[in-house]
Protein backbone atom coordinates (compact mmCIF):
# COMPACT_ATOMS: atom_id res chain seq x y z
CA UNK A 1 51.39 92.83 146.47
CA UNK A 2 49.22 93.51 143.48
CA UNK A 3 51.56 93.65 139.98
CA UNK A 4 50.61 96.82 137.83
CA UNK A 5 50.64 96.47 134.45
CA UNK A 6 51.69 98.72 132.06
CA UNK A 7 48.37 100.51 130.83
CA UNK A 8 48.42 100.75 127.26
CA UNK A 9 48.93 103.83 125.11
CA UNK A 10 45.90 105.19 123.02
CA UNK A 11 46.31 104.74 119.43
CA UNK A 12 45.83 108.90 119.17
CA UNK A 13 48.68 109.50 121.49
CA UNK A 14 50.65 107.45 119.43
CA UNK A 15 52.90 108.78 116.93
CA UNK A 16 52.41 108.16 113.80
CA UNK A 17 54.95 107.54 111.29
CA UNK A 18 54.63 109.55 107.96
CA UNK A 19 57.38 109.49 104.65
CA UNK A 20 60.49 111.84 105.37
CA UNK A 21 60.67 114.28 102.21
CA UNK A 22 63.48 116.30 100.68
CA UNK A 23 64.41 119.45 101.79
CA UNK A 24 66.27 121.42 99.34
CA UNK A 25 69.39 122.63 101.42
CA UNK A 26 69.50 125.56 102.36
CA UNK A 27 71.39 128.81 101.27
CA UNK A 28 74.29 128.72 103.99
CA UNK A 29 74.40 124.76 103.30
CA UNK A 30 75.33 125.70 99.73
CA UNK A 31 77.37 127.82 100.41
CA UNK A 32 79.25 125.47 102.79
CA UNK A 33 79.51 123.31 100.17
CA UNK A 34 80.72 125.33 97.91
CA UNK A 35 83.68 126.75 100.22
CA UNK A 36 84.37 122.92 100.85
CA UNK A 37 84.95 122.53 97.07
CA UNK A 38 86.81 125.62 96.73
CA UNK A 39 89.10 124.45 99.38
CA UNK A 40 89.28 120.85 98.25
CA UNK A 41 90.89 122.36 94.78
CA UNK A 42 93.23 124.61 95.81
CA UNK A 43 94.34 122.38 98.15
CA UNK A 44 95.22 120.02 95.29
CA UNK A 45 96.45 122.74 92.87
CA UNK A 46 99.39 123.63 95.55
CA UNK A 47 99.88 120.16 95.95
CA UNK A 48 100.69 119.55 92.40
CA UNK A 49 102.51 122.77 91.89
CA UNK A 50 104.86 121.61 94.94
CA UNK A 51 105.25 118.29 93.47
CA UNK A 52 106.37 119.71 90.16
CA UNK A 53 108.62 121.98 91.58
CA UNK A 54 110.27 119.12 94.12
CA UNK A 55 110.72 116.99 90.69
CA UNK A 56 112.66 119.91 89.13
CA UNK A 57 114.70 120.53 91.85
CA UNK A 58 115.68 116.92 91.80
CA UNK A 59 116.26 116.88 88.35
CA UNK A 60 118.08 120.17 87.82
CA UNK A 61 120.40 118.55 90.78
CA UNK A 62 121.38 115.50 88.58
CA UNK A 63 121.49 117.65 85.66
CA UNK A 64 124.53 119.39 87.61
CA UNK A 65 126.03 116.58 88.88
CA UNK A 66 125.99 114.60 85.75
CA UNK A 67 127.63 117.78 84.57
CA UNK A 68 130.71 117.88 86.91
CA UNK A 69 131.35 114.09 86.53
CA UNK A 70 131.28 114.47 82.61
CA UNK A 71 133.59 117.05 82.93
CA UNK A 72 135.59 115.27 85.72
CA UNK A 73 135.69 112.50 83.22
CA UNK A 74 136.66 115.14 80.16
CA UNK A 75 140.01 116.53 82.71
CA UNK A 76 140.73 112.99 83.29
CA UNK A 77 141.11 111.75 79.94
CA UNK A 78 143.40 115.29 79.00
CA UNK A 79 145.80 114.27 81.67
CA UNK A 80 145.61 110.65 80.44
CA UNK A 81 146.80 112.56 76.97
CA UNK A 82 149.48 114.29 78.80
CA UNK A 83 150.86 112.23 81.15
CA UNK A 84 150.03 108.46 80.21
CA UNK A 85 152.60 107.04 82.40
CA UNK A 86 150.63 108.52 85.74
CA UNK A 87 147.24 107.54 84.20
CA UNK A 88 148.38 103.91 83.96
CA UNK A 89 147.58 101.69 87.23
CA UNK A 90 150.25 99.70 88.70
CA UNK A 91 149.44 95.62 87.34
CA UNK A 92 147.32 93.81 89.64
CA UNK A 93 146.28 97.03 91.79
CA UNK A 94 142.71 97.74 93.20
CA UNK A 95 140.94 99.94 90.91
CA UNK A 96 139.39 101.31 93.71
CA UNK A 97 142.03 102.21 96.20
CA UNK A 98 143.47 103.59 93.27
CA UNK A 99 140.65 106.64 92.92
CA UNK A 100 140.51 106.43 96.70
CA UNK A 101 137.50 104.71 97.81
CA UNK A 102 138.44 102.16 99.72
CA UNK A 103 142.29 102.21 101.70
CA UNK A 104 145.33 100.75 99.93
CA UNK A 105 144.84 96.91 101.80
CA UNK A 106 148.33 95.07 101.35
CA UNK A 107 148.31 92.61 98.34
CA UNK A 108 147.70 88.91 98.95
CA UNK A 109 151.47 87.30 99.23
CA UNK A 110 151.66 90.12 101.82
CA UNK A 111 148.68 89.08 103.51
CA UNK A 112 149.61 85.01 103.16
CA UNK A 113 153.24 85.57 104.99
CA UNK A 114 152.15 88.18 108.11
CA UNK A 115 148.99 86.10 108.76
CA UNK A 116 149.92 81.77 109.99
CA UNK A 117 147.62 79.80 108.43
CA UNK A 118 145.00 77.93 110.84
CA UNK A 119 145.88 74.69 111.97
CA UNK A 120 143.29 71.71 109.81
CA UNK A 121 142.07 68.87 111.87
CA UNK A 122 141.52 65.78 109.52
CA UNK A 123 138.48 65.76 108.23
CA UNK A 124 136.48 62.52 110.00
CA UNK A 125 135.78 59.95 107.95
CA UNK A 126 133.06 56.70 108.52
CA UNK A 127 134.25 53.40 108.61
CA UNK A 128 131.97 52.23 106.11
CA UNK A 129 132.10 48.73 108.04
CA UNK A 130 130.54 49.79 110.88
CA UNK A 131 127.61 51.29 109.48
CA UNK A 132 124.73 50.10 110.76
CA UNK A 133 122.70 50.94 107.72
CA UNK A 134 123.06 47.67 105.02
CA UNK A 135 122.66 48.18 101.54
């Protein structure tokens, strides 16, 4: 069998490589570009105008509640006036199972006389004879 070669192409058949140019774009390409823009703005715009409002909903919510606890505070402190004998926690309590936070937990001696104590083992001490490290 006889191998073929590849005949070479003519020079004129080849093509020829010449400098791309600029092409101005063209009017729909502009335009295009123009929409993208437009779009690309008002996109932002209504993101900043929901941001804004989400930051003064938030704020006009602490506003209010810092509100009601001053005034919670204010009607605490008038029946403190009135009644100081109710205002006045029992000595020793829990401050906060006194406003209600946490459940009234039975005080310590209570706690130390329904509960045994654990039984200890000795703690185990080296006999420092036996050591096999020498100082």
């Amino acid at each position: 069998m006889a191998s073929i070669a590849p005949e070479p192409i003519p020079s004129a058949a080849a093509p020829k490589l010449a400098p791309q140019h600029f092409l101005p774009p063209t009017p729909r390409e502009l335009r295009a570009q123009g929409v993208h823009r437009l779009q690309v703005g008002l996109f932002g715009l209504a993101g900043m105008v929901l941001l804004v409002g989400l930051a003064n909903i938030i704020m006009d919510h602490a506003r209010a509640s810092d509100n009601a606890t001053a005034e919670a505070a204010a009607a605490s402190a008038a029946v403190a006036r009135v009644a100081p004998e109710t205002a006045v926690s029992r000595p020793g309590g829990d401050p906060l199972a006194d406003i209600g936070v946490v459940p009234d937990l039975p005080s310590s001696a209570d706690t130390r006389a329904a509960v045994p104590a654990p039984a200890l083992s000795p703690a185990i001490t080296p006999d420092p004879a036996a050591s096999p490290v020498r100082r």
